[in-house]
C-alpha atoms as a PDB file:
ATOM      1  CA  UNK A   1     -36.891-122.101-166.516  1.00  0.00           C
ATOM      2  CA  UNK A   2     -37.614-121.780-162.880  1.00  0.00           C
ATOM      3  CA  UNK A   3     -35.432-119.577-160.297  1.00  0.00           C
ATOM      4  CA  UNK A   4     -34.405-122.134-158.885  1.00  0.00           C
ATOM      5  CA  UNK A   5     -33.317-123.879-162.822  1.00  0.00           C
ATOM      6  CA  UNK A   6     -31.510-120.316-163.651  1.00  0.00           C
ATOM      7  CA  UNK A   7     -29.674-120.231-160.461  1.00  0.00           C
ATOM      8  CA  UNK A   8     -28.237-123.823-160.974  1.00  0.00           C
ATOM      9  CA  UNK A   9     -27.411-123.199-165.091  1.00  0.00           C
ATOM     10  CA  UNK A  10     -25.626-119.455-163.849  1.00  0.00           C
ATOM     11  CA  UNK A  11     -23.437-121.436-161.680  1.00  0.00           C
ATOM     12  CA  UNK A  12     -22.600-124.215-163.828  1.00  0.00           C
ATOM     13  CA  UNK A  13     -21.894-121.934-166.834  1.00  0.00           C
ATOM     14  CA  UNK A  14     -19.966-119.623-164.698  1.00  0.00           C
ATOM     15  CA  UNK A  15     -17.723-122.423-163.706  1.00  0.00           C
ATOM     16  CA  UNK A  16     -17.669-124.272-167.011  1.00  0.00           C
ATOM     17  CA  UNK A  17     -16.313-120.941-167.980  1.00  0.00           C
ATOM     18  CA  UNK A  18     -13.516-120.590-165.524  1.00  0.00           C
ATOM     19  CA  UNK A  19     -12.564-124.448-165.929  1.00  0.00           C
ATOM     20  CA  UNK A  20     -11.137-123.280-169.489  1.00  0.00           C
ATOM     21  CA  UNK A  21      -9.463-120.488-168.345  1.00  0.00           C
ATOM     22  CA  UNK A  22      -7.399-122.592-166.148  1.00  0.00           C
ATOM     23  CA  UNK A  23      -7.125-125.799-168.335  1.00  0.00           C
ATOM     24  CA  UNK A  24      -5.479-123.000-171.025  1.00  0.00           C
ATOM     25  CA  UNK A  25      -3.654-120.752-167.975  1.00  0.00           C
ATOM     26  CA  UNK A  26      -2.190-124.017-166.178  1.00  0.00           C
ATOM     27  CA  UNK A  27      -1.137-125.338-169.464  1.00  0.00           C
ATOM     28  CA  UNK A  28       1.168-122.088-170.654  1.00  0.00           C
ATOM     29  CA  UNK A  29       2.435-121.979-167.532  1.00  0.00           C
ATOM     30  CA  UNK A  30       3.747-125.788-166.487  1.00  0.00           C
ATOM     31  CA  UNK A  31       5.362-125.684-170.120  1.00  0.00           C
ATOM     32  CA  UNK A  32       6.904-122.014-169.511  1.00  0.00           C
ATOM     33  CA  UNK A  33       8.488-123.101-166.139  1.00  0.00           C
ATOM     34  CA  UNK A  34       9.587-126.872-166.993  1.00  0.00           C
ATOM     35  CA  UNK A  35      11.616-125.161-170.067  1.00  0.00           C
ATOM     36  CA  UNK A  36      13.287-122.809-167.585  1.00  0.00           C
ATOM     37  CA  UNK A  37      14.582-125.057-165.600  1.00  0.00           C
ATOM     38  CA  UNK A  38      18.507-125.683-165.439  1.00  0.00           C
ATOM     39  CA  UNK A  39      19.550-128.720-167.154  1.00  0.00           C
ATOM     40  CA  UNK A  40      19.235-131.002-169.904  1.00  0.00           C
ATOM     41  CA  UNK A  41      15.965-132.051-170.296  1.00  0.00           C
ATOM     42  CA  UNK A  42      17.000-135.374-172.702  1.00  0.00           C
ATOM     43  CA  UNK A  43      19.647-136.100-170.849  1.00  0.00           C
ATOM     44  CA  UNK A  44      17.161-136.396-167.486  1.00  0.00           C
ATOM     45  CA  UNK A  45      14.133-138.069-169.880  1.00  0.00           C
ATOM     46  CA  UNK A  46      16.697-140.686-170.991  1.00  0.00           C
ATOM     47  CA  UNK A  47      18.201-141.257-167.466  1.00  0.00           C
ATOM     48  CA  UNK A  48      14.633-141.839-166.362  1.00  0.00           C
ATOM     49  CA  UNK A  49      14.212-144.575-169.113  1.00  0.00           C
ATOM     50  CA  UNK A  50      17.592-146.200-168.935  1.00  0.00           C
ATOM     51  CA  UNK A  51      18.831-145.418-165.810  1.00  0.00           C
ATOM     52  CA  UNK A  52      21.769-142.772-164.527  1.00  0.00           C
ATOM     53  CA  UNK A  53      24.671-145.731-165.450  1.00  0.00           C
ATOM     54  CA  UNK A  54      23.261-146.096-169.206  1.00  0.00           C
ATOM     55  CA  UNK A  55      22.924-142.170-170.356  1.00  0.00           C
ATOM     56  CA  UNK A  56      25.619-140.832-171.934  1.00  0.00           C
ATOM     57  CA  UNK A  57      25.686-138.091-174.935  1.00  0.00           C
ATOM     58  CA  UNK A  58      24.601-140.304-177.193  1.00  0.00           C
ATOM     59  CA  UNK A  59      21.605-141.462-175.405  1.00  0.00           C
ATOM     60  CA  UNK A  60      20.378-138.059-174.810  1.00  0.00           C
ATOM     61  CA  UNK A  61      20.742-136.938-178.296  1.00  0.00           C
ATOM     62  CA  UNK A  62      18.856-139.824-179.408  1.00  0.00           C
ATOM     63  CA  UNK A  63      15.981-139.074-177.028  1.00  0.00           C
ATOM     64  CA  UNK A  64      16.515-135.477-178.182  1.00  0.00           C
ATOM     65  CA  UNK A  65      15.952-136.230-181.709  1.00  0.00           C
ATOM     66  CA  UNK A  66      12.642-138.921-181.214  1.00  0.00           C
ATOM     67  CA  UNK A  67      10.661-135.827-178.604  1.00  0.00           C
ATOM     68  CA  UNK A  68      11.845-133.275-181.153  1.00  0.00           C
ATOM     69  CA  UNK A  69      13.116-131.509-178.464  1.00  0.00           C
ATOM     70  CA  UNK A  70      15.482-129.578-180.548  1.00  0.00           C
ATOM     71  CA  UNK A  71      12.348-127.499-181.561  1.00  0.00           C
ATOM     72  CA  UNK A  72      11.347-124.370-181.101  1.00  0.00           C
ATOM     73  CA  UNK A  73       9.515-123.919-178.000  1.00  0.00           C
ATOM     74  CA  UNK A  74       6.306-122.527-179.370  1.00  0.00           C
ATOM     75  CA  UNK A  75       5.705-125.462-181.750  1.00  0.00           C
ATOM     76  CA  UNK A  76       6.189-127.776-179.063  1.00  0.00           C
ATOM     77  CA  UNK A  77       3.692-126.003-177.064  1.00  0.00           C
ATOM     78  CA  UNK A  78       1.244-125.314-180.247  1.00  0.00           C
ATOM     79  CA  UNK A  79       1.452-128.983-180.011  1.00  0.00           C
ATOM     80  CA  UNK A  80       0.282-129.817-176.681  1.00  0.00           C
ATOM     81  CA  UNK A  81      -2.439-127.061-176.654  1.00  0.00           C
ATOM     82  CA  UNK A  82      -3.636-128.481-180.125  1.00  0.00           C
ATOM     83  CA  UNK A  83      -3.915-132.231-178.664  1.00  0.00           C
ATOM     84  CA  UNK A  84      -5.703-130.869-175.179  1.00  0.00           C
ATOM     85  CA  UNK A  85      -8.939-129.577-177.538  1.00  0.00           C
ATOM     86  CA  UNK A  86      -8.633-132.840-179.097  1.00  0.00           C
ATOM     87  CA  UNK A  87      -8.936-134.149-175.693  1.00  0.00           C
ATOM     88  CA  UNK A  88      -5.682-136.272-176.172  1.00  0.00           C
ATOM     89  CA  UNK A  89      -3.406-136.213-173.071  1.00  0.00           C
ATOM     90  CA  UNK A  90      -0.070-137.511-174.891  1.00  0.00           C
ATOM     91  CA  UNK A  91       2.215-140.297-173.850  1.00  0.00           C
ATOM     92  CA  UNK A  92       5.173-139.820-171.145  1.00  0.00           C
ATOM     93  CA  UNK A  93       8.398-139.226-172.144  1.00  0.00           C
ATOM     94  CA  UNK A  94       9.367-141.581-169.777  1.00  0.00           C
ATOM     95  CA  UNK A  95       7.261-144.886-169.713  1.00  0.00           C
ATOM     96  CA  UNK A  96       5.441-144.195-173.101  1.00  0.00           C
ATOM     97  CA  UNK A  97       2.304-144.943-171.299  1.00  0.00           C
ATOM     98  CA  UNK A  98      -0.861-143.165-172.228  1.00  0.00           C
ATOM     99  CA  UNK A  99      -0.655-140.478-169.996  1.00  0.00           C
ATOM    100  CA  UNK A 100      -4.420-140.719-169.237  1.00  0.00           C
ATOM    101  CA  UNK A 101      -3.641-143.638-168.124  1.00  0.00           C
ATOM    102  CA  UNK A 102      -1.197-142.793-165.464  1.00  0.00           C
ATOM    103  CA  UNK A 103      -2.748-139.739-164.537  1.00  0.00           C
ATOM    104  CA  UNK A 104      -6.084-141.358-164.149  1.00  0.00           C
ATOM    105  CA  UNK A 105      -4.244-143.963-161.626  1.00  0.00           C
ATOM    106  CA  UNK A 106      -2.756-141.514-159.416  1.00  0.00           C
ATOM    107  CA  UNK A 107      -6.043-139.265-159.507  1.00  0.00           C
ATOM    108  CA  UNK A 108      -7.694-142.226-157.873  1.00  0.00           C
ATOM    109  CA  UNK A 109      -4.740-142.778-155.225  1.00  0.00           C
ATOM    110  CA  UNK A 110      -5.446-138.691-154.404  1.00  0.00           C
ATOM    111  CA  UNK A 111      -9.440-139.007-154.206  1.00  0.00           C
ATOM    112  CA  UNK A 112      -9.304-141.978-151.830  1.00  0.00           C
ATOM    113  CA  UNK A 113      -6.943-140.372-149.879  1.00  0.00           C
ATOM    114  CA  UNK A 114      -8.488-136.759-149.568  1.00  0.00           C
ATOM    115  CA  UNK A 115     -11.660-138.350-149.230  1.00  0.00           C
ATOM    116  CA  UNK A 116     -10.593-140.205-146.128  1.00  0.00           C
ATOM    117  CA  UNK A 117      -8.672-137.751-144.286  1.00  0.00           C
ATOM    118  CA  UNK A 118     -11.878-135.060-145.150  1.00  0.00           C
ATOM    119  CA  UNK A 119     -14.546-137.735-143.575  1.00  0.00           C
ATOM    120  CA  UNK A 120     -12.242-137.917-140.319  1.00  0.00           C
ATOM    121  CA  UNK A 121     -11.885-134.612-139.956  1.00  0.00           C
ATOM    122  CA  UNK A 122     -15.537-133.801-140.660  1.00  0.00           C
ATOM    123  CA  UNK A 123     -16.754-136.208-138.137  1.00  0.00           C
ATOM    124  CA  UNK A 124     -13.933-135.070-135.498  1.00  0.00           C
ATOM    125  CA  UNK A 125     -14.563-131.718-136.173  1.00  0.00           C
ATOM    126  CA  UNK A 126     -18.468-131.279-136.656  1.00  0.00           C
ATOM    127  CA  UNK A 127     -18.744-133.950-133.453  1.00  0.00           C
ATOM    128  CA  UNK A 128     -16.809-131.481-131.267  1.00  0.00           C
ATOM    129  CA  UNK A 129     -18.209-128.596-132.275  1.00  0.00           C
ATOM    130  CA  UNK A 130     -21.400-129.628-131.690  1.00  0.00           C
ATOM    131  CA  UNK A 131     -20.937-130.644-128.548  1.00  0.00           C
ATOM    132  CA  UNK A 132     -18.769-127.786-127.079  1.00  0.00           C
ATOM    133  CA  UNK A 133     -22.065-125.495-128.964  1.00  0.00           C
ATOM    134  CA  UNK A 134     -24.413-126.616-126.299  1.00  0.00           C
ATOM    135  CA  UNK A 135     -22.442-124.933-123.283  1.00  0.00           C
ATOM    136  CA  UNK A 136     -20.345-122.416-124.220  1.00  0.00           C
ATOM    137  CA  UNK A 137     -17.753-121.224-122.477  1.00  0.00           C
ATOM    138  CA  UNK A 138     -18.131-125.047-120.669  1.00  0.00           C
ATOM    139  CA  UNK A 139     -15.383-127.736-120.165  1.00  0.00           C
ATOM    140  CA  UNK A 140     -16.327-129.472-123.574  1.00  0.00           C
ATOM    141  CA  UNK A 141     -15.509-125.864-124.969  1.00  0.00           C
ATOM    142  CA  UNK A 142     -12.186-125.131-123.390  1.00  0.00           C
ATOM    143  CA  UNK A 143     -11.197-128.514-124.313  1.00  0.00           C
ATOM    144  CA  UNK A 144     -12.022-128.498-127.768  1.00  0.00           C
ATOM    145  CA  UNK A 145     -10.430-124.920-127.688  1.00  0.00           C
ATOM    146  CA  UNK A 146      -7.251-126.817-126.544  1.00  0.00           C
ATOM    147  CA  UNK A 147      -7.878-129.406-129.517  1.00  0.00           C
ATOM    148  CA  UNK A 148      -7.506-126.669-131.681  1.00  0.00           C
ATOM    149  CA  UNK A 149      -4.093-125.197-130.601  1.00  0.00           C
ATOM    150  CA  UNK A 150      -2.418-128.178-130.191  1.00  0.00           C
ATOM    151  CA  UNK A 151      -3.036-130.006-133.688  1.00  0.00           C
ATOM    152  CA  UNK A 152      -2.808-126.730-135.417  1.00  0.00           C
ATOM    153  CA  UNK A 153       0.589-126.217-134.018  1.00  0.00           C
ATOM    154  CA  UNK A 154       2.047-129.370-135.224  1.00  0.00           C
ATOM    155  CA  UNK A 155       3.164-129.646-139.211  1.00  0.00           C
ATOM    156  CA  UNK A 156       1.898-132.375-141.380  1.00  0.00           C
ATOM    157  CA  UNK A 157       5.134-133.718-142.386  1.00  0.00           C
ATOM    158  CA  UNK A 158       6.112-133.967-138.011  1.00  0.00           C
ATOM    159  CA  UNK A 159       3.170-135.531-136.937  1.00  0.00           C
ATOM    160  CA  UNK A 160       3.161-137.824-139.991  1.00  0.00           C
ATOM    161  CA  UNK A 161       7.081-139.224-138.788  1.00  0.00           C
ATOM    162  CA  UNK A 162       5.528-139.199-135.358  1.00  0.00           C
ATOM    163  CA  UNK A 163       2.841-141.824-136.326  1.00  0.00           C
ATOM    164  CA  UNK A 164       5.003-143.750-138.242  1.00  0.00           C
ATOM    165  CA  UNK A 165       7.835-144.000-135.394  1.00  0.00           C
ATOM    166  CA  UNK A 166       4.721-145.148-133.158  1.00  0.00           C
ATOM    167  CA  UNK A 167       2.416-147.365-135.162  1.00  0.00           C
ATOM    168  CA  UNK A 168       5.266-148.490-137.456  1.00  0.00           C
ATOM    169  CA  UNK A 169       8.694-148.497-136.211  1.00  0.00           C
ATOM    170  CA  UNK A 170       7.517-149.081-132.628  1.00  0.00           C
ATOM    171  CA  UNK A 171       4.216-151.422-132.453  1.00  0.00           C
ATOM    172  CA  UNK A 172       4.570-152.925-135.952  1.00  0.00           C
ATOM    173  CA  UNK A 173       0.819-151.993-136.551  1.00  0.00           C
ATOM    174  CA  UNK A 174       0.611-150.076-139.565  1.00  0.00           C
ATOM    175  CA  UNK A 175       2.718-149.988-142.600  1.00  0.00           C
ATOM    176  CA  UNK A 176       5.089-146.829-143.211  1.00  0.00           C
ATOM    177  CA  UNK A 177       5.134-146.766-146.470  1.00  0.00           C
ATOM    178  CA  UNK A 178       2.621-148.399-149.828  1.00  0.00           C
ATOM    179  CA  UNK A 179       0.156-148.325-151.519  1.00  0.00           C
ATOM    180  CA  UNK A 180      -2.937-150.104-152.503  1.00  0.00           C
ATOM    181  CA  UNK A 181      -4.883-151.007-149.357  1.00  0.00           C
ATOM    182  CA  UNK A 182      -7.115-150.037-146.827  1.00  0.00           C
ATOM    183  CA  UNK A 183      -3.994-150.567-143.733  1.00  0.00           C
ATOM    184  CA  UNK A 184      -1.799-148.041-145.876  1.00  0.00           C
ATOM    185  CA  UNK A 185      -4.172-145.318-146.173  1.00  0.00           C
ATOM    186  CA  UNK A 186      -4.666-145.387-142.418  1.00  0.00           C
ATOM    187  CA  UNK A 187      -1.329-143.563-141.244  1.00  0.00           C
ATOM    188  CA  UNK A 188      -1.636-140.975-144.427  1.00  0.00           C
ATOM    189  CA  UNK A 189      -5.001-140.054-143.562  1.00  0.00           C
ATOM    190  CA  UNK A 190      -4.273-139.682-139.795  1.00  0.00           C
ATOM    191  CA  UNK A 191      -1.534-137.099-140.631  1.00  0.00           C
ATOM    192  CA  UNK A 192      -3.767-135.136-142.621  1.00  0.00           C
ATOM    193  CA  UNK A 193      -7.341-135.494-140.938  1.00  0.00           C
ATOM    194  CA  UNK A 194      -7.104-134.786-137.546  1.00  0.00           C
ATOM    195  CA  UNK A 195      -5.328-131.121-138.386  1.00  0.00           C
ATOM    196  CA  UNK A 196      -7.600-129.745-140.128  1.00  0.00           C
ATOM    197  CA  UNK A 197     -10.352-131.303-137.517  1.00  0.00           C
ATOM    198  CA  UNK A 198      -9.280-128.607-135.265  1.00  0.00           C
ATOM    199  CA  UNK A 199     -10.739-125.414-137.329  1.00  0.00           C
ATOM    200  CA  UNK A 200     -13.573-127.959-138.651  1.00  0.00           C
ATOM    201  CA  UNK A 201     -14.537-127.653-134.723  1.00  0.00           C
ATOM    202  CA  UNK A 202     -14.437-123.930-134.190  1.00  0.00           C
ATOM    203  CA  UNK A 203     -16.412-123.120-137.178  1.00  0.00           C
ATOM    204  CA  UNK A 204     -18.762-125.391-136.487  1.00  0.00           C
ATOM    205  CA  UNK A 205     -18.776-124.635-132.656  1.00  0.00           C
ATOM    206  CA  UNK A 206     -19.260-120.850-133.582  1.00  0.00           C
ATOM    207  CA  UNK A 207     -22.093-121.020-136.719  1.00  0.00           C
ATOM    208  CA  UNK A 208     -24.143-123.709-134.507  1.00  0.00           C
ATOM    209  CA  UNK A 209     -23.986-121.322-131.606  1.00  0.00           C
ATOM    210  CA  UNK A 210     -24.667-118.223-133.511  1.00  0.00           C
ATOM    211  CA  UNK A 211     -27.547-119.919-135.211  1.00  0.00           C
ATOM    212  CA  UNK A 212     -29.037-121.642-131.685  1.00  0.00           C
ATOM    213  CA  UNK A 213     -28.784-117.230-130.870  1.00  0.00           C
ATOM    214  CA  UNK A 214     -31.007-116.687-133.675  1.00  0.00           C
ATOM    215  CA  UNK A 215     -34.726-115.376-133.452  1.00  0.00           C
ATOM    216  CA  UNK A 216     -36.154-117.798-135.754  1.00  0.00           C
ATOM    217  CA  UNK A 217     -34.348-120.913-133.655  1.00  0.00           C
ATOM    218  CA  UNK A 218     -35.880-119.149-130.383  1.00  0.00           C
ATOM    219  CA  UNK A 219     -39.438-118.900-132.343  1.00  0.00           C
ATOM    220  CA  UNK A 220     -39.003-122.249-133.131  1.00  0.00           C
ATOM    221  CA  UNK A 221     -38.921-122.907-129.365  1.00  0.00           C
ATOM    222  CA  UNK A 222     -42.052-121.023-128.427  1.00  0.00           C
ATOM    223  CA  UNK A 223     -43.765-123.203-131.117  1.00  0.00           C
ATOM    224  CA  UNK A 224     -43.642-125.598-128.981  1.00  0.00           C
ATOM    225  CA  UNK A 225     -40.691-127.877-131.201  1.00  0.00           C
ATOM    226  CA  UNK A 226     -38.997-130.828-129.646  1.00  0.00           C
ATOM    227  CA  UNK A 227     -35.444-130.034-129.101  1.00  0.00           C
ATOM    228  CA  UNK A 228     -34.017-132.479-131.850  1.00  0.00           C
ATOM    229  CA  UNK A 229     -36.692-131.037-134.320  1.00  0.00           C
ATOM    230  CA  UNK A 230     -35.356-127.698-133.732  1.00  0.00           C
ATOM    231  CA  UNK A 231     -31.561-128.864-134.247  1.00  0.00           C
ATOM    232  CA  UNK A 232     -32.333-130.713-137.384  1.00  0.00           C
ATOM    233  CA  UNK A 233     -34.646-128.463-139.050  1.00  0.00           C
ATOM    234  CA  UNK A 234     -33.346-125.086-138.154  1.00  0.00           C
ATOM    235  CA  UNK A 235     -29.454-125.270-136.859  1.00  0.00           C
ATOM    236  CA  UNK A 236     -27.893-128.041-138.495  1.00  0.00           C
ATOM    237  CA  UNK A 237     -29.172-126.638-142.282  1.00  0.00           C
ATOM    238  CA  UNK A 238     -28.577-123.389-141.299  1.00  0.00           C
ATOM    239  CA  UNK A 239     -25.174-124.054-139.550  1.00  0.00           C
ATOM    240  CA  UNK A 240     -24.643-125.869-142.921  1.00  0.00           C
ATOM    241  CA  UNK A 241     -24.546-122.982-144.642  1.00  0.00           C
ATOM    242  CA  UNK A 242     -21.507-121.862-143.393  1.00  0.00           C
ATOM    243  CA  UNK A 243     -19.633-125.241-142.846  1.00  0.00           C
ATOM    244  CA  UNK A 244     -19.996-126.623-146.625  1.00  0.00           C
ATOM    245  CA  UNK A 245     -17.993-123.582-147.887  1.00  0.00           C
ATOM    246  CA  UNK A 246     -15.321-124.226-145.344  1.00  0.00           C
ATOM    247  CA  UNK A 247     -15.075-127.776-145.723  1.00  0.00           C
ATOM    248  CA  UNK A 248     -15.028-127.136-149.492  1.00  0.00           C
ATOM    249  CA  UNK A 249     -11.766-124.508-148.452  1.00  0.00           C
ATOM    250  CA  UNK A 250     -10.331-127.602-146.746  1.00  0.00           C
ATOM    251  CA  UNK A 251     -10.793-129.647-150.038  1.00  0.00           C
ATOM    252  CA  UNK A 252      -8.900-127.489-151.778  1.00  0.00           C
ATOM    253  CA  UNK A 253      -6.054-127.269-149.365  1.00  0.00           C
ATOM    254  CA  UNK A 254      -5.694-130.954-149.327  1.00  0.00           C
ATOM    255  CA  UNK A 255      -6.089-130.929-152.667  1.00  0.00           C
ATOM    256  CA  UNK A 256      -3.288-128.815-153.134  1.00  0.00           C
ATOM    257  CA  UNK A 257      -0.821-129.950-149.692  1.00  0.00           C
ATOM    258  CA  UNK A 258      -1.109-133.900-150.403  1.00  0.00           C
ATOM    259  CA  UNK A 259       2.695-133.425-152.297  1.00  0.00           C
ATOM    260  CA  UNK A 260       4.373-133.819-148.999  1.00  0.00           C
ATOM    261  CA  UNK A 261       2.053-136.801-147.399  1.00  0.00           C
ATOM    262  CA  UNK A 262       2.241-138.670-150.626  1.00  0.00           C
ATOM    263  CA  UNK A 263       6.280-138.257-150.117  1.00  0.00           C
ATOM    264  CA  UNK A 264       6.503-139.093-147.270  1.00  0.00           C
ATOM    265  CA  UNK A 265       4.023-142.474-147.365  1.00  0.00           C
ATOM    266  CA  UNK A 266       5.009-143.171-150.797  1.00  0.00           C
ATOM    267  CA  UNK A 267       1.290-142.665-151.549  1.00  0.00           C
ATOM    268  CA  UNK A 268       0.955-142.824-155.336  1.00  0.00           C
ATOM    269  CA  UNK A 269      -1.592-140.119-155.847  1.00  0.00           C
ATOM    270  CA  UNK A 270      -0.768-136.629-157.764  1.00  0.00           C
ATOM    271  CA  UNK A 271       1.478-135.240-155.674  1.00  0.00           C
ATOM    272  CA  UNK A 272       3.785-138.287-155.811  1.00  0.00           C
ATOM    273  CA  UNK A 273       3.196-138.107-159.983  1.00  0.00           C
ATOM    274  CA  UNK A 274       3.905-133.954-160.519  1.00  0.00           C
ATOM    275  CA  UNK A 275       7.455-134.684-157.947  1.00  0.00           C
ATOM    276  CA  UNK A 276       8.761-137.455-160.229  1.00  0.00           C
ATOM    277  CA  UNK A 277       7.473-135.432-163.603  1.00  0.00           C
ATOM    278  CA  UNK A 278       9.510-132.263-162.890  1.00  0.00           C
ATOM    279  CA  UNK A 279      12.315-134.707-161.280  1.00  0.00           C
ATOM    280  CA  UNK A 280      12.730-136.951-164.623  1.00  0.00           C
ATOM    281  CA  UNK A 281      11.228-133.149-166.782  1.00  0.00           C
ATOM    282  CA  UNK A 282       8.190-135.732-168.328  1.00  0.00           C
ATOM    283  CA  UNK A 283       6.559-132.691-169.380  1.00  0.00           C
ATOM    284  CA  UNK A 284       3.369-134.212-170.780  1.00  0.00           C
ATOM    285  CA  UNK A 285       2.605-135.691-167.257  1.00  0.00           C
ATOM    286  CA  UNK A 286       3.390-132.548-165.553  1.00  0.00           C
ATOM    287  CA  UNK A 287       1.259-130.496-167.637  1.00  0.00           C
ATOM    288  CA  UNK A 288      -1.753-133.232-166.993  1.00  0.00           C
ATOM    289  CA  UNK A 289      -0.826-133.436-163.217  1.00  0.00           C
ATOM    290  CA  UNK A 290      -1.067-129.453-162.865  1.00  0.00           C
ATOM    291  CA  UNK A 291      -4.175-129.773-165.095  1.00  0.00           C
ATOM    292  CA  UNK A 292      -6.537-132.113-163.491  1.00  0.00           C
ATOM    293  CA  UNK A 293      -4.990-130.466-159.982  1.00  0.00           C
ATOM    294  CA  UNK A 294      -6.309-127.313-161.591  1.00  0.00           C
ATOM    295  CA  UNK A 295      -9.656-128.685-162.198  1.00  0.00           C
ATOM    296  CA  UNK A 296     -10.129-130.456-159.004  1.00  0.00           C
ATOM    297  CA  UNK A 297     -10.301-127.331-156.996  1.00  0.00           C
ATOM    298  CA  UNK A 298     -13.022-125.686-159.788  1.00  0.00           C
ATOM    299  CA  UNK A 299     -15.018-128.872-159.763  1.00  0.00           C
ATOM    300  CA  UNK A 300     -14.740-128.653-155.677  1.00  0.00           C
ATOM    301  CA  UNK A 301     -15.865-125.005-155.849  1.00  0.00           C
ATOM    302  CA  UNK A 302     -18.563-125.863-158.196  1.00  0.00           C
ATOM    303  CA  UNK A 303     -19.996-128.627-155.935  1.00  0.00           C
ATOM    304  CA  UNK A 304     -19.572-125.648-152.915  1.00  0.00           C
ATOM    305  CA  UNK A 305     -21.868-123.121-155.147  1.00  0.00           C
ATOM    306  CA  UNK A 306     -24.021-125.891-156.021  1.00  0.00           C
ATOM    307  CA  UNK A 307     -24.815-127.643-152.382  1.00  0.00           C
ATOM    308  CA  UNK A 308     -25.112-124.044-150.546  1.00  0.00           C
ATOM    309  CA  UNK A 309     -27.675-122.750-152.743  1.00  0.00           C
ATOM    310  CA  UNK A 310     -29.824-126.267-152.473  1.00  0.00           C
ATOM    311  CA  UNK A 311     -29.353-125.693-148.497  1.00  0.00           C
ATOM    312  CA  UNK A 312     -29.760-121.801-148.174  1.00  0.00           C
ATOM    313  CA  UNK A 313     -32.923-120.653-150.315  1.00  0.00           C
ATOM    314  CA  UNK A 314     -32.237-116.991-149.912  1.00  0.00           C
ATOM    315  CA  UNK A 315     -30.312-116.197-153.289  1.00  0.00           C
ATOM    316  CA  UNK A 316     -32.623-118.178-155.244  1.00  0.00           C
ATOM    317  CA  UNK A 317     -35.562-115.949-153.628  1.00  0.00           C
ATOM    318  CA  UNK A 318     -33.427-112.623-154.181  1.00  0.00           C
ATOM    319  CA  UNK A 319     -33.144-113.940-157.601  1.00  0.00           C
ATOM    320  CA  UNK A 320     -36.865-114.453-158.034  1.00  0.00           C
ATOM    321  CA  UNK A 321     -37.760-110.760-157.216  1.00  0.00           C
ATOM    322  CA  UNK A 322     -35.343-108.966-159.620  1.00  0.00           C
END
């Protein structure tokens, strides 16, 4: 196998490796804290079904009796680990729907939207701090200094009520709340992109202007090297290098902060799923929620490892020597 080859296979077995730790960790734990929580947890599964009017003892005993949740904890638990290795997610407690099923719905409803608000703040961010790169210390800097401050300083959940009091309540231009289509996902993605646009900018601003500093940028330029040829063959891969980790950071973070945006927009994505699991104590879609959650952020990091080693050819050389 070639450096290159063994470098790829160590990272995908070393990840591979962690994904079961968590799959098993994430488990233990969502089914350890659901059965701690105060309450009934028939008497909440059958108001979920039936409604709060049409529970009474007799319902929840019923329910009690059909979940077996009158058993001991660790069988119930033996029971959910046994049917993850079989790769079988359950049904809910709730809507007796496969739970890959709904859990594969709302993953998409997550993707679209992390995958939206990422792109805009990508482009905002890399666009800006690019620009204020070429002068710095110039107005383009200061203001995208000032960009920074000022969308950093407002929360999610604020500037997400601001847009909808605007481009909702106000000019009737955007929906407040759905699901479904492309004029929905406009005001959830706005709340989320532009904030973390602001730190996409200073990174970038700061690796593209430590790179342009660099001596093999300036012996590029006593080459004799068009100015764009320098920028895309030397600074923007090498400014890569430290931008795809980042942006990978910000994955996770949205990843793991889209509970309150989904709330708020009624966006039916994971967040909105793992609020109305522990809310109606569907413990099957709670532990898959928390589980594919889980995995997300090791298949982000694995796609991080994976796209800085094709871009930065120094650890697979390092590698090569030993």
């Amino acid at each position: 196998m070639t450096p290159r080859g063994a470098a790829y296979a160590g990272v995908l077995a070393r990840r591979a490796a962690q994904g079961v730790g968590v799959a098993g960790l994430v488990s233990v734990l969502c089914f350890l804290i659901v059965h701690r929580l105060p309450g009934d947890a028939a008497y909440r599964i059958a108001a979920g079904r039936y409604g709060y009017d049409l529970v009474d003892e007799e319902a929840a005993a019923s329910v009690r009796a059909e979940l077996g949740l009158d058993r001991p904890a660790w069988q119930q638990l033996g029971d959910w680990v046994l049917d993850l290795v079989q790769l079988d997610l359950g049904r809910s407690l709730v809507t007796s729907r496969p739970v890959a099923e709904e859990v594969g719905y709302y993953l998409v409803g997550t993707l679209q939207l992390a995958a939206v608000a990422l792109v805009l703040a990508f482009v905002l961010g890399a666009g800006m701090g690019v620009a204020a790169a070429r002068r710095p210390g110039g107005l383009v800097d200061r203001l995208a200094t000032g960009w920074v401050a000022s969308v950093r300083a407002v929360p999610p959940f604020l500037l997400g009520l601001m847009l909808v009091v605007v481009f909702s309540a106000q000019l009737g231009l955007l929906p407040a709340v759905g699901h479904g289509d492309a004029a929905s996902l406009v005001l959830p993605a706005l709340t989320l992109g532009p904030g973390l646009s602001g730190l996409v900018a200073r990174i970038t601003r700061d690796a593209v202007v430590e790179v342009r500093a660099s001596e093999y940028v300036q012996f590029a330029h006593t080459k004799g090297l068009a100015e764009r040829w320098v920028v895309l063959r030397h600074v923007v891969r090498n400014a890569a290098v430290v931008l795809v980790p980042y942006l990978g950071v910000q994955a996770v973070i949205l990843i793991e902060g889209v509970v309150v945006v989904e709330s708020l927009f009624a966006w039916q994505g994971l967040g909105h799923a793992l609020v109305h699991a522990v809310f109606w104590r569907d413990v099957p879609v709670l532990q898959a929620t928390a589980l594919v959650l889980a995995l997300l952020i090791v298949v982000v990091n694995t796609a991080v490892d994976v796209l800085v080693l094709w871009l930065d050819p120094r650890p697979r050389r390092l590698e090569a020597t030993r």
